[in-house]
C-alpha atoms as a PDB file:
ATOM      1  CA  UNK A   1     108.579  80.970  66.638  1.00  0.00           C
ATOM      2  CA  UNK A   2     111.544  81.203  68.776  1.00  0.00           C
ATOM      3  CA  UNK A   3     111.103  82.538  72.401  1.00  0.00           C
ATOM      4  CA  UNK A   4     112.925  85.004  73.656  1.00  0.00           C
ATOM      5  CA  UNK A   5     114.440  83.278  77.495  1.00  0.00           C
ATOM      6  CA  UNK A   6     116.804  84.359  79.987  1.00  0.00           C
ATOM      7  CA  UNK A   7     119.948  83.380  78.586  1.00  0.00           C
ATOM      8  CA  UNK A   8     122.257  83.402  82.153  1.00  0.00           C
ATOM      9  CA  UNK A   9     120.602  80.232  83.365  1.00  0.00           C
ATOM     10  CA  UNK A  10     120.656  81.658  87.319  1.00  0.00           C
ATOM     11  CA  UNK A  11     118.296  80.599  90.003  1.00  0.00           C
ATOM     12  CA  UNK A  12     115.079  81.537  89.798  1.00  0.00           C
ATOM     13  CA  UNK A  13     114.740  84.016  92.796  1.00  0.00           C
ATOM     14  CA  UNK A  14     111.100  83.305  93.334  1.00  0.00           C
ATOM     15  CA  UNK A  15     110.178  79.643  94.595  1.00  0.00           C
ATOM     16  CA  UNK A  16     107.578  78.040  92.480  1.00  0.00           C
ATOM     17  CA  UNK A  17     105.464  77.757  95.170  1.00  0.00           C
ATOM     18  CA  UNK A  18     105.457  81.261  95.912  1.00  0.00           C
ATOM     19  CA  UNK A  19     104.403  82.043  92.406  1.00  0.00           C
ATOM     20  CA  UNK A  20     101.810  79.474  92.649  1.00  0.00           C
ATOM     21  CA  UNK A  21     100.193  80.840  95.501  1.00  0.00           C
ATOM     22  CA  UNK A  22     100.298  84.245  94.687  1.00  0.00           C
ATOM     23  CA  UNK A  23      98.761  83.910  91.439  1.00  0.00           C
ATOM     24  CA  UNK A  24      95.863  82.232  93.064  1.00  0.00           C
ATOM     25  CA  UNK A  25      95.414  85.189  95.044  1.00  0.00           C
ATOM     26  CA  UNK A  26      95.381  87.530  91.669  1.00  0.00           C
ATOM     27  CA  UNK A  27      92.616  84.944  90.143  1.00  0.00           C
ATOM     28  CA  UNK A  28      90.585  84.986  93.534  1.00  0.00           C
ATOM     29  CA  UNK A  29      90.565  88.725  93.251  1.00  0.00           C
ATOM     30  CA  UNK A  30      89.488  88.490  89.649  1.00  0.00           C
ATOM     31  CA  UNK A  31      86.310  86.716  91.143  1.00  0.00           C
ATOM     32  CA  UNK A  32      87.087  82.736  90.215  1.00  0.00           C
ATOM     33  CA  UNK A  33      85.440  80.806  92.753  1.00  0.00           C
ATOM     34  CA  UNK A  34      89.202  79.251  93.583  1.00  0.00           C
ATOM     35  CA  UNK A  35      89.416  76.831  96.869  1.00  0.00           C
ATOM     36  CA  UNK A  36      93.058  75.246  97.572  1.00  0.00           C
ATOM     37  CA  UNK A  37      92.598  72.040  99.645  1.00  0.00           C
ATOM     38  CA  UNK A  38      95.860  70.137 101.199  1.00  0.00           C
ATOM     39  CA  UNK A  39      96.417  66.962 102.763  1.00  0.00           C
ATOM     40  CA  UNK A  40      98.220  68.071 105.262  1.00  0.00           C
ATOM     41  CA  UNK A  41     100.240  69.936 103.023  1.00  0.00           C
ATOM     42  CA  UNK A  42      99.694  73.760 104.876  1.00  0.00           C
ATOM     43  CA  UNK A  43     103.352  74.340 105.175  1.00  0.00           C
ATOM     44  CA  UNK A  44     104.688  72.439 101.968  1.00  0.00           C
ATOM     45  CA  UNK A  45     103.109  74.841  99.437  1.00  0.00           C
ATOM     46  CA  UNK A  46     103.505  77.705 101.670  1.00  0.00           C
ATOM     47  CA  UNK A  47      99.920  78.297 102.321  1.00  0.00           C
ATOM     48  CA  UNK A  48      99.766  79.140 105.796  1.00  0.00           C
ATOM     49  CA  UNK A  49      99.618  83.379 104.749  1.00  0.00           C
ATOM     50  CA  UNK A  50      97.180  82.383 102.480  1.00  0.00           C
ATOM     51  CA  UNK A  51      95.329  80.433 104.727  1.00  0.00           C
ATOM     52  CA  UNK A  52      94.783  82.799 107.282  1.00  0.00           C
ATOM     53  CA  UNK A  53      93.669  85.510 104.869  1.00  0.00           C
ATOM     54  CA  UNK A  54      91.186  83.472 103.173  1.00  0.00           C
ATOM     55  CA  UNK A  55      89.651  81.115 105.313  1.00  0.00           C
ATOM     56  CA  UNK A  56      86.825  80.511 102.714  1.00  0.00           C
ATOM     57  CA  UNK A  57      89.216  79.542  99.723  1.00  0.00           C
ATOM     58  CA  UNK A  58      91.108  77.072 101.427  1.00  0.00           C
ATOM     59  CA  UNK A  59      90.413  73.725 103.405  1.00  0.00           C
ATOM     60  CA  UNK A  60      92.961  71.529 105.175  1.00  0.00           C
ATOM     61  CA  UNK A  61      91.639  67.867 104.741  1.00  0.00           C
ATOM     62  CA  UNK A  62      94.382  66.600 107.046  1.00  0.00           C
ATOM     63  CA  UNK A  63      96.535  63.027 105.644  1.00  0.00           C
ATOM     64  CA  UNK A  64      93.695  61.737 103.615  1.00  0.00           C
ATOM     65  CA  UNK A  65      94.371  61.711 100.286  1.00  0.00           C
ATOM     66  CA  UNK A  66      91.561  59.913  98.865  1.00  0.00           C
ATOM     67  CA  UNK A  67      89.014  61.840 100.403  1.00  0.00           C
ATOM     68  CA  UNK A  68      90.596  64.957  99.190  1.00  0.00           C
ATOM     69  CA  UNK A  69      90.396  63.861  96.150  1.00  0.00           C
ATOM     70  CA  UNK A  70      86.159  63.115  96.457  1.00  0.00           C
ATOM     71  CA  UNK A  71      85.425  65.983  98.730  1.00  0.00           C
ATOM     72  CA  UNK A  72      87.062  67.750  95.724  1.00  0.00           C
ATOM     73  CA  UNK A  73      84.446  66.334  92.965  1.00  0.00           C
ATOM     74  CA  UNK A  74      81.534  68.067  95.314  1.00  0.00           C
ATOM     75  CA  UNK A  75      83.088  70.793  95.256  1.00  0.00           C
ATOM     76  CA  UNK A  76      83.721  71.149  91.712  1.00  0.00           C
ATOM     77  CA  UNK A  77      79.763  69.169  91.475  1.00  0.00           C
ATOM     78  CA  UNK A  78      78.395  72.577  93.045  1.00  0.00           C
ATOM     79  CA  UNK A  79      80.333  75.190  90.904  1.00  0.00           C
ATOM     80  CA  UNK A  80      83.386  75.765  92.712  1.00  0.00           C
ATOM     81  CA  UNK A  81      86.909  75.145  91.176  1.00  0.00           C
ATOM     82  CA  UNK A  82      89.047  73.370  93.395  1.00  0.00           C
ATOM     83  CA  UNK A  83      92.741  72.689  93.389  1.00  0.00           C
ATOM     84  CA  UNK A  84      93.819  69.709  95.399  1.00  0.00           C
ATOM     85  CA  UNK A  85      97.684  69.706  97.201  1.00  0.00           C
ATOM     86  CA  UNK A  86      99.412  66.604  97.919  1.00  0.00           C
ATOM     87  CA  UNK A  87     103.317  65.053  96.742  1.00  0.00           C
ATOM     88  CA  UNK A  88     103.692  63.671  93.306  1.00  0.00           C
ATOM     89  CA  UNK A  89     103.442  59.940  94.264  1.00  0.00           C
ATOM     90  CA  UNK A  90     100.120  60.024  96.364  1.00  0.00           C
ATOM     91  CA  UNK A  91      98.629  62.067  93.852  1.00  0.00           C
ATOM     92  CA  UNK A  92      98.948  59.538  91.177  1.00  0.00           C
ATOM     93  CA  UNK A  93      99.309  56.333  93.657  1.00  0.00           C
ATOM     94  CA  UNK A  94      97.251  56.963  96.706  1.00  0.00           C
ATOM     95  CA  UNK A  95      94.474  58.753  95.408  1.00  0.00           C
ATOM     96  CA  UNK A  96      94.594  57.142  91.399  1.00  0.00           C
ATOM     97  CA  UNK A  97      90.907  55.371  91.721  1.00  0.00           C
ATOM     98  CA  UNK A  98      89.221  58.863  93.575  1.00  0.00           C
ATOM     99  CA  UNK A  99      90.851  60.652  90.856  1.00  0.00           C
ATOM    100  CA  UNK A 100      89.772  58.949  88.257  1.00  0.00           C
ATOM    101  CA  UNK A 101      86.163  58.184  89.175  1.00  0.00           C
ATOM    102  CA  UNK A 102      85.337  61.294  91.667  1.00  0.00           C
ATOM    103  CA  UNK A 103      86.639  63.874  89.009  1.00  0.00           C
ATOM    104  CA  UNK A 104      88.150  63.053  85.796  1.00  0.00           C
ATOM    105  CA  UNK A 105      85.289  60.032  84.784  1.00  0.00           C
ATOM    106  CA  UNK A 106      82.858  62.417  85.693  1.00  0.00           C
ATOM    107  CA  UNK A 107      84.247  65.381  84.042  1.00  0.00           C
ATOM    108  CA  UNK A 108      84.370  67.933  86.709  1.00  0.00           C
ATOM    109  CA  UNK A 109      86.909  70.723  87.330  1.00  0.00           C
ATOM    110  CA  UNK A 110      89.033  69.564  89.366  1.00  0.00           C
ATOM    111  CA  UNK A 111      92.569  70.635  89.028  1.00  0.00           C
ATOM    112  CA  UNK A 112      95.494  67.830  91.116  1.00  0.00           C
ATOM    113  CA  UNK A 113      98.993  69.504  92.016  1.00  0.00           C
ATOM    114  CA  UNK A 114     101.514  67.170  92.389  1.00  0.00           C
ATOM    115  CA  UNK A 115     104.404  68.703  93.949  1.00  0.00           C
ATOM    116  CA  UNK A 116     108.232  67.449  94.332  1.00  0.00           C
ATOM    117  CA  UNK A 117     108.328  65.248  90.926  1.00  0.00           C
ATOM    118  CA  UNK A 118     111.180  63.314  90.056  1.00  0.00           C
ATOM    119  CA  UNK A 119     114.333  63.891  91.633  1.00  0.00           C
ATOM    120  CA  UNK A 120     113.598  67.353  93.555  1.00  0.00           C
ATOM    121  CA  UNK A 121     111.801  65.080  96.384  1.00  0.00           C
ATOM    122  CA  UNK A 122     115.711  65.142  97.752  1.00  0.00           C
ATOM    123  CA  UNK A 123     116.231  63.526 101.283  1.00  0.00           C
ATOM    124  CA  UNK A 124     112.781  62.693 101.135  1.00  0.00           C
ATOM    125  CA  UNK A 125     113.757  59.740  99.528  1.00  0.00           C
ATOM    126  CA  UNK A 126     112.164  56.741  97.305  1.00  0.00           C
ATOM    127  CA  UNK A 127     109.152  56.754  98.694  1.00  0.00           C
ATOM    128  CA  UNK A 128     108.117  60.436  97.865  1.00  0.00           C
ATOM    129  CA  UNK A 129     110.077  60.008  94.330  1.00  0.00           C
ATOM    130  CA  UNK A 130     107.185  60.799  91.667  1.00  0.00           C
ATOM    131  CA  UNK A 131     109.054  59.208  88.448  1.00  0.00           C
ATOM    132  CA  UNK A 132     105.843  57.588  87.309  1.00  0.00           C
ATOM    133  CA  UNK A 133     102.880  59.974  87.505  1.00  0.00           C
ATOM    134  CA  UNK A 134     102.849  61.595  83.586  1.00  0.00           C
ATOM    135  CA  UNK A 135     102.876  57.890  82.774  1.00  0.00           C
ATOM    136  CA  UNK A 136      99.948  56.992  85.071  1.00  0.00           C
ATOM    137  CA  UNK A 137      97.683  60.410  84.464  1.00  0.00           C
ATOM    138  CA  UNK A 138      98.538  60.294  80.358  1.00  0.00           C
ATOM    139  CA  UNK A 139      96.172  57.298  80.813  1.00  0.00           C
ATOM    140  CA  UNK A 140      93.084  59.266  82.530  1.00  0.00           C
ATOM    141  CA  UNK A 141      91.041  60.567  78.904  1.00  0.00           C
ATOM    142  CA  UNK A 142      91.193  64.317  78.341  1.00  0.00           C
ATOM    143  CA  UNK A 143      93.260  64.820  81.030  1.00  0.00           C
ATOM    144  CA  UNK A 144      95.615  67.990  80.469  1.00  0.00           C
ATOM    145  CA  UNK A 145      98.824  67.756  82.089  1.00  0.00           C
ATOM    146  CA  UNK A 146     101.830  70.778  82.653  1.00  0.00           C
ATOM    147  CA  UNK A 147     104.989  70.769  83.848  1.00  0.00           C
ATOM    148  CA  UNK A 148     105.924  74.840  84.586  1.00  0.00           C
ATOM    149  CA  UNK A 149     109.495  75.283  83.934  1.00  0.00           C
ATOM    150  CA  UNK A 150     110.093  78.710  86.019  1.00  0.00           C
ATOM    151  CA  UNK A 151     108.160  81.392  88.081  1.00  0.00           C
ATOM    152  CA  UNK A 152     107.160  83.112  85.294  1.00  0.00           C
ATOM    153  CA  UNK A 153     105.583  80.170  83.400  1.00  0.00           C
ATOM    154  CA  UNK A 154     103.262  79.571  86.269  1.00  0.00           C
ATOM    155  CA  UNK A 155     102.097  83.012  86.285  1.00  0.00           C
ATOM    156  CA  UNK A 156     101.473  82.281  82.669  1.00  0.00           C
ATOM    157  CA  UNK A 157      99.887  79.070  82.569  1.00  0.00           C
ATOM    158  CA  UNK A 158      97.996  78.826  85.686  1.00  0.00           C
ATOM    159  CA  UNK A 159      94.773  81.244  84.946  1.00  0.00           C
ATOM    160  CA  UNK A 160      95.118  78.810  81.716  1.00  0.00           C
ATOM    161  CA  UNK A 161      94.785  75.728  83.985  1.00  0.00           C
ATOM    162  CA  UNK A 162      92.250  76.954  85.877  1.00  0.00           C
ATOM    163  CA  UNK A 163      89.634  78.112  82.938  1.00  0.00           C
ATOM    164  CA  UNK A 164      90.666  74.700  81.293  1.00  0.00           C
ATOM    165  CA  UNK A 165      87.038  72.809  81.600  1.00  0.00           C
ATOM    166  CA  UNK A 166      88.243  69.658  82.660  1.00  0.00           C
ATOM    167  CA  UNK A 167      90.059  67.347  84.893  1.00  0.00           C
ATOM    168  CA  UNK A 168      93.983  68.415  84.715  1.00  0.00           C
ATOM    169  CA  UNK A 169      97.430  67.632  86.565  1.00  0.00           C
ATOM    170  CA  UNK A 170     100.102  69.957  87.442  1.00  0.00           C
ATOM    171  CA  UNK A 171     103.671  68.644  88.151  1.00  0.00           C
ATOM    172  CA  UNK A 172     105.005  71.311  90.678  1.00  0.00           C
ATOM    173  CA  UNK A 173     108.243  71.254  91.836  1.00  0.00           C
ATOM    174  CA  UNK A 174     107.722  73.297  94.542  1.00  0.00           C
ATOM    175  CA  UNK A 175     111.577  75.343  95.348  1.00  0.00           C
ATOM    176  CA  UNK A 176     114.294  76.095  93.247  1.00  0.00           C
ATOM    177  CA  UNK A 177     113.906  76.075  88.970  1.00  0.00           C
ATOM    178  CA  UNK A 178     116.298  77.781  86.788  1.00  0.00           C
ATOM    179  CA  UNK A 179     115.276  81.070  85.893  1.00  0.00           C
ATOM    180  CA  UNK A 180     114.406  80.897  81.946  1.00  0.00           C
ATOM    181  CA  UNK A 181     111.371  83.144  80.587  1.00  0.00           C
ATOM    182  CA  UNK A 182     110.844  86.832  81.194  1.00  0.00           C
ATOM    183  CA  UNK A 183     108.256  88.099  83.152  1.00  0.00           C
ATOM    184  CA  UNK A 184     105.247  88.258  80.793  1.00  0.00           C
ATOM    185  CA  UNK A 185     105.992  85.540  78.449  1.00  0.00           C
ATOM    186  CA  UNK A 186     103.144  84.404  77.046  1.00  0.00           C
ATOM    187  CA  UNK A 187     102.005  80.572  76.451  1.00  0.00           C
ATOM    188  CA  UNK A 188      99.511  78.684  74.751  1.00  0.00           C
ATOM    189  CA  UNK A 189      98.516  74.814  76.312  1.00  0.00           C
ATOM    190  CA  UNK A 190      99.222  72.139  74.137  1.00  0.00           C
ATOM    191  CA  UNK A 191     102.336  74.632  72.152  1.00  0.00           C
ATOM    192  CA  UNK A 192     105.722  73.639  73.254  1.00  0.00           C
ATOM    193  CA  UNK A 193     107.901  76.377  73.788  1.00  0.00           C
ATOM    194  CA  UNK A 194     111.041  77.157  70.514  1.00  0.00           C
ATOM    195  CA  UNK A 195     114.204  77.830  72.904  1.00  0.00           C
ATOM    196  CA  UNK A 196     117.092  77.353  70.391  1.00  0.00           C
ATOM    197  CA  UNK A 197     117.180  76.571  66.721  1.00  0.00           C
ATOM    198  CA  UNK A 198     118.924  73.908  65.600  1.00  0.00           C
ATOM    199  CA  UNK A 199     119.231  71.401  62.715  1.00  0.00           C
ATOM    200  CA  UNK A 200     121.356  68.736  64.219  1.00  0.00           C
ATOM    201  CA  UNK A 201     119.049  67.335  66.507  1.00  0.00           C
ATOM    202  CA  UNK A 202     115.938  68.461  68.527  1.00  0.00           C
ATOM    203  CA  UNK A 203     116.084  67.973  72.538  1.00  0.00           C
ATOM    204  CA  UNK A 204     112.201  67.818  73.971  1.00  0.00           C
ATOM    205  CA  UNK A 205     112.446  68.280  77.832  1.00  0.00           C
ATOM    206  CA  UNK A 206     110.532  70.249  80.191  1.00  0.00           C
ATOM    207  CA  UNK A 207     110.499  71.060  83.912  1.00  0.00           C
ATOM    208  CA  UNK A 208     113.191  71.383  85.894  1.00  0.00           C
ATOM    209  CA  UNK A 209     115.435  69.292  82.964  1.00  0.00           C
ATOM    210  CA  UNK A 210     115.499  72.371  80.578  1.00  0.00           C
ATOM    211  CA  UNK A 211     117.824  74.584  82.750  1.00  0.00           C
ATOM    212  CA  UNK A 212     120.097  71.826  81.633  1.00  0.00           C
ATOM    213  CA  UNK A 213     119.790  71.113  78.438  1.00  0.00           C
ATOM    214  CA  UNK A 214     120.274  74.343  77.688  1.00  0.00           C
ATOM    215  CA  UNK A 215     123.153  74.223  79.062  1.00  0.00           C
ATOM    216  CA  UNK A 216     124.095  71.051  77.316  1.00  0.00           C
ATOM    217  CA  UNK A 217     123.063  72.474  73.917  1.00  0.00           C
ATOM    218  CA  UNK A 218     125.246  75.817  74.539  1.00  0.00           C
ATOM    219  CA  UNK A 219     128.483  73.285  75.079  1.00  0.00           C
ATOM    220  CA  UNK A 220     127.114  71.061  71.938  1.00  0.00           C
ATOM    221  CA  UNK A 221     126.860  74.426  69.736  1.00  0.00           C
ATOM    222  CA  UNK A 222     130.758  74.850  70.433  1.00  0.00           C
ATOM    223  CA  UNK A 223     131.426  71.527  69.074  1.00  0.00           C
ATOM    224  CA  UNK A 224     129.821  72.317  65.940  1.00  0.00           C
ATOM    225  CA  UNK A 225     126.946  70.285  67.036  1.00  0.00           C
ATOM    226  CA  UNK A 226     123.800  72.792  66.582  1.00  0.00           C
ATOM    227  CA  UNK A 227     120.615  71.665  68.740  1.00  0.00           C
ATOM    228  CA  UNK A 228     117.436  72.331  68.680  1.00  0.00           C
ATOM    229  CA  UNK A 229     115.299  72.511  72.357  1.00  0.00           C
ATOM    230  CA  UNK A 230     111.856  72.202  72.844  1.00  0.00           C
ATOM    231  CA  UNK A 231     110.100  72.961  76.405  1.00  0.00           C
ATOM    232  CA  UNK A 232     107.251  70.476  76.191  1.00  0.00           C
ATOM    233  CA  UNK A 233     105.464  72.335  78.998  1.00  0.00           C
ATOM    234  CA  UNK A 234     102.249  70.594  77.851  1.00  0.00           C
ATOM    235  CA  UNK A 235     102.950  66.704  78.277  1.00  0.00           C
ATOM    236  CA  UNK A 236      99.064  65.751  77.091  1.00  0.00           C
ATOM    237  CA  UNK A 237      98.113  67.125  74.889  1.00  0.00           C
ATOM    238  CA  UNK A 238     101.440  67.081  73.760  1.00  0.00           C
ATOM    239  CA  UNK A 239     102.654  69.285  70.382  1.00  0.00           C
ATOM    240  CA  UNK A 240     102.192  67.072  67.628  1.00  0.00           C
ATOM    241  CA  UNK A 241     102.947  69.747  65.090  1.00  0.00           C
ATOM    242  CA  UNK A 242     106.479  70.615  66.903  1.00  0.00           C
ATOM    243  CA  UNK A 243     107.272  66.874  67.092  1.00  0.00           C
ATOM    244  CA  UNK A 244     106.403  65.918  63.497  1.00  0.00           C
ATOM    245  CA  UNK A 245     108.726  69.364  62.934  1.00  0.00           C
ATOM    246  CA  UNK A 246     111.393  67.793  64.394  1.00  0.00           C
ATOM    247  CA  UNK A 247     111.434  64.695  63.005  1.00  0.00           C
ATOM    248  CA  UNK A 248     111.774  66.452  59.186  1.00  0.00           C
ATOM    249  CA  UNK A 249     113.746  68.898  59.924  1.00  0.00           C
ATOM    250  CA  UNK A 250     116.716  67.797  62.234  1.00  0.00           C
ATOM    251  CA  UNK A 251     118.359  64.264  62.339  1.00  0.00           C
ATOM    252  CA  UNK A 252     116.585  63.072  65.500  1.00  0.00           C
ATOM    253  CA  UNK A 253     115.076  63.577  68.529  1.00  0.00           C
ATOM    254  CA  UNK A 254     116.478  63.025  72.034  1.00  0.00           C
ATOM    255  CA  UNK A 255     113.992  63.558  75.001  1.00  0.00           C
ATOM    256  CA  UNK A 256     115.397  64.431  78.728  1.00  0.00           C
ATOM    257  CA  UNK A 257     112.536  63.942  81.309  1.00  0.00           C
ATOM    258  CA  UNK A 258     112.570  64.382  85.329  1.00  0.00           C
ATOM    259  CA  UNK A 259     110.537  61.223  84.792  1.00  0.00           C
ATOM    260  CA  UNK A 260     111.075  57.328  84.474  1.00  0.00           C
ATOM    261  CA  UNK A 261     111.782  56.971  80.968  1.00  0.00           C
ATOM    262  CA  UNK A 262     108.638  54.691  80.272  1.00  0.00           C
ATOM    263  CA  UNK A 263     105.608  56.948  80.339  1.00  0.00           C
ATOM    264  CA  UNK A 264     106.450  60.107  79.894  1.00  0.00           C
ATOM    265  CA  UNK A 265     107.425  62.527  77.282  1.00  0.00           C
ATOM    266  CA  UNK A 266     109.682  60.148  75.314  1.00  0.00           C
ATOM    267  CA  UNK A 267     106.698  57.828  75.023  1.00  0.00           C
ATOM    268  CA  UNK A 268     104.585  60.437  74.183  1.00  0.00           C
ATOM    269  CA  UNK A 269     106.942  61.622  71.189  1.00  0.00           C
ATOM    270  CA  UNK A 270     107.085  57.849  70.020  1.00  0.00           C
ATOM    271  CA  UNK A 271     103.734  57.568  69.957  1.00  0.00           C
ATOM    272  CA  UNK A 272     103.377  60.395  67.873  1.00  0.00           C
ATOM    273  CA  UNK A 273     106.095  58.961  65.503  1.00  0.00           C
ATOM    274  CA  UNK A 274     104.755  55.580  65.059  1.00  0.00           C
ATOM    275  CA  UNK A 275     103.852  55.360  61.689  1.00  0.00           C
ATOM    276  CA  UNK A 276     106.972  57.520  60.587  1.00  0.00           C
ATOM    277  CA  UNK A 277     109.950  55.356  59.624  1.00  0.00           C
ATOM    278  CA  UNK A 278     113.643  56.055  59.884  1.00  0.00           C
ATOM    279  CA  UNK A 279     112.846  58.797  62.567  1.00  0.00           C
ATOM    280  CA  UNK A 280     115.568  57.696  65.465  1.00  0.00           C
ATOM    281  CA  UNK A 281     114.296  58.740  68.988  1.00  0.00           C
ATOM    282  CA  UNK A 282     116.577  58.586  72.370  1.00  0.00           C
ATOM    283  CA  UNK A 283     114.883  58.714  75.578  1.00  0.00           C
ATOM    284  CA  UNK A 284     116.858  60.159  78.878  1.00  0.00           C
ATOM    285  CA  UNK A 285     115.314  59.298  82.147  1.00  0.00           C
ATOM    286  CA  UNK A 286     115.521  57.275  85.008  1.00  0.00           C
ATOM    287  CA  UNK A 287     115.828  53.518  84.114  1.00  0.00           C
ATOM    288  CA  UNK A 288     113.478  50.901  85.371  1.00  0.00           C
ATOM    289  CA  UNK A 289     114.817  50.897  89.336  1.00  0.00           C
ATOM    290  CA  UNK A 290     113.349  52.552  92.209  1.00  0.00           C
ATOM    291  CA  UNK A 291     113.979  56.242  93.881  1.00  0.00           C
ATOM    292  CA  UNK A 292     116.434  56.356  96.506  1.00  0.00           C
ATOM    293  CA  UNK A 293     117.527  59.311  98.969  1.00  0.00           C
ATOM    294  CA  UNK A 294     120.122  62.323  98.082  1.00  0.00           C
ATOM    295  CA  UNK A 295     120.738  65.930  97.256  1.00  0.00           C
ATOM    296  CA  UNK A 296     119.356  66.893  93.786  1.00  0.00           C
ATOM    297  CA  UNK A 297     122.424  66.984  92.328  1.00  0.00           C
ATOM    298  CA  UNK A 298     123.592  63.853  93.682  1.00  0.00           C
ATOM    299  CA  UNK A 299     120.116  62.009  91.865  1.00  0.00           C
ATOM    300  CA  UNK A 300     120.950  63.860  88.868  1.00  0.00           C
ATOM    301  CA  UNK A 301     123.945  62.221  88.259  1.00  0.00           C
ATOM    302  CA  UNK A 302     122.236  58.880  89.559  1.00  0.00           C
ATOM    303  CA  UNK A 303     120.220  58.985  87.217  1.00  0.00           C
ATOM    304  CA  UNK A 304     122.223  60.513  84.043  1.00  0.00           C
ATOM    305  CA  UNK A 305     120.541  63.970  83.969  1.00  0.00           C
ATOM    306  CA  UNK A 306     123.601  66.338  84.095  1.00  0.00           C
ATOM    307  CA  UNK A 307     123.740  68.468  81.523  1.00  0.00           C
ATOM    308  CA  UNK A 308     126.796  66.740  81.089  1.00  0.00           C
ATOM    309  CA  UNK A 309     125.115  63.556  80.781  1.00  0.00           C
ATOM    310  CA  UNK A 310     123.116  65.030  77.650  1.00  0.00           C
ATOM    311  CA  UNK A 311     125.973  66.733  76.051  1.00  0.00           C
ATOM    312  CA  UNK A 312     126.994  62.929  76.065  1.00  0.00           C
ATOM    313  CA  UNK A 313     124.048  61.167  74.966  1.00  0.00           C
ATOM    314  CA  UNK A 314     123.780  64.089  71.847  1.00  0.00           C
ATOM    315  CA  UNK A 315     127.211  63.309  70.909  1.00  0.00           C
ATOM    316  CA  UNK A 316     126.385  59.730  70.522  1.00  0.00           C
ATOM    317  CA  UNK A 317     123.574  60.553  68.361  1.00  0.00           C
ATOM    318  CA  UNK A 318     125.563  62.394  66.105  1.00  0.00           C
ATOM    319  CA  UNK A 319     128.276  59.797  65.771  1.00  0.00           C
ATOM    320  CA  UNK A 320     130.921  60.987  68.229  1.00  0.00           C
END
């Protein structure tokens, strides 16, 4: 069913990590036995307020990554649901092996935020550039990983996250989205999100990508080119139905990702089409060479994520 979005494609006026801390605060008051733990990460998901208001919900573990990531499991081992804070890349690099044997191997509820995925690390450079981390946490079994899209989305799908039994990764970036749902929207985990109708083609994306393709299918639909967009919010487990849709019903599939372009959703998509023949699938994301320092913008157009980019890559597709 299509969704009803925010057509205007503005700024979100709420930072995402706003949103994500104050929904917290509505789910602590709701009574769920919530703790936020950072690694030294206070200030980057603007939890100082928070902090200082409830003292017993949150715990600073200082630049340790790995032992967040334990500390968490005894948490979660004694009935409390934590939710651990750290960048993208030490999330799924640093911290992989406490991860995976502290909390998801032994099936506790343990929730990871990665924040600053992909390209919105900025001038923080290659180092803190999280292109990667679907890929490596789509291994971890029954994982469930989201990628919010807007402020409203992660008032939407966080109490979802949180009452998810289960080890799960959310990709945060943490500032600036594109405003796209309305307040209230409603989602469902593991149901990808029917922006636009189309029978050309079908665009899967998700995070901060879909502001722009969008855009890119709104400058496709004037060239007669009619697209279809898909916010694959859930990356795993990822909409099998909608992707199996696509592939019958439009003439391909072309997946734009904030992600390297091994690993992610376009791998995901291909995986779900590999027994289907004659099904052609384009991937958009960043090639195989490492993260480097700029504005957004600037490692948008690095790495061929413009919207301009996709109107480009569609076109091709289609024959132009």
């Amino acid at each position: 069913m299509l969704t009803e979005i925010e057509n205007t494609y503005q700024p979100d006026e709420e930072d995402l990590r706003d949103a994500y801390v104050d929904t917290h605060i509505k789910m602590i008051q709701e009574g769920r036995p919530i703790v936020l733990i950072t690694a030294d990460f206070t200030y980057g998901m603007g939890m100082l307020e928070f902090s200082r208001k409830y003292p017993e919900h949150f715990v600073n573990m200082g630049i340790a990554e790995q032992n967040m990531a334990s500390f968490a499991g005894g948490m979660a081992e004694e009935g409390m649901m934590p939710f651990i804070h750290t960048f993208g890349v030490f999330a799924s690099r640093r911290a992989l092996d406490q991860i995976y044997i502290s909390d998801a191997y032994s099936r506790l509820n343990v929730k990871v935020v990665g924040a600053d995925p992909g390209y919105t690390c900025g001038h923080n450079g290659g180092t803190h550039m999280a292109m990667e981390d679907v890929g490596i946490f789509r291994m971890i079994p029954e994982a469930l990983i989201v990628e919010p899209t807007d402020s409203a989305m992660i008032k939407g799908i966080l109490p979802l996250v949180a009452d998810y039994e289960g080890f799960a990764y959310i990709r945060l970036a943490r500032k600036g989205s594109t405003k796209i749902y309305k307040e209230g929207t409603r989602f469902q985990l593991g149901k990808a999100m029917h922006l636009r109708e189309g029978k050309d083609l079908t665009i899967i994306t998700g995070g901060m990508c879909v502001g722009d393709v969008l855009r890119a299918a709104d400058r496709l639909e004037e060239e007669g080119i009619h697209a279809r967009v898909l916010d694959m919010f859930t990356i795993k487990p990822i909409d099998r139905e909608a992707v199996l849709a696509a592939a019958q019903e439009t003439g391909g599939i072309l997946t734009v990702e904030n992600h390297s372009r091994h690993g992610g959703i376009g791998s995901a998509v291909l995986e779900e089409l590999d027994d289907k023949k004659g099904i052609r699938v384009v991937r958009m994301g960043k090639e195989d060479m490492f993260g480097e320092v700029g504005t957004e913008e600037e490692l948008k157009g690095r790495y061929k994520l413009t919207a301009a980019d996709i109107v480009g890559r569609a076109k091709e597709m289609m024959g132009q």
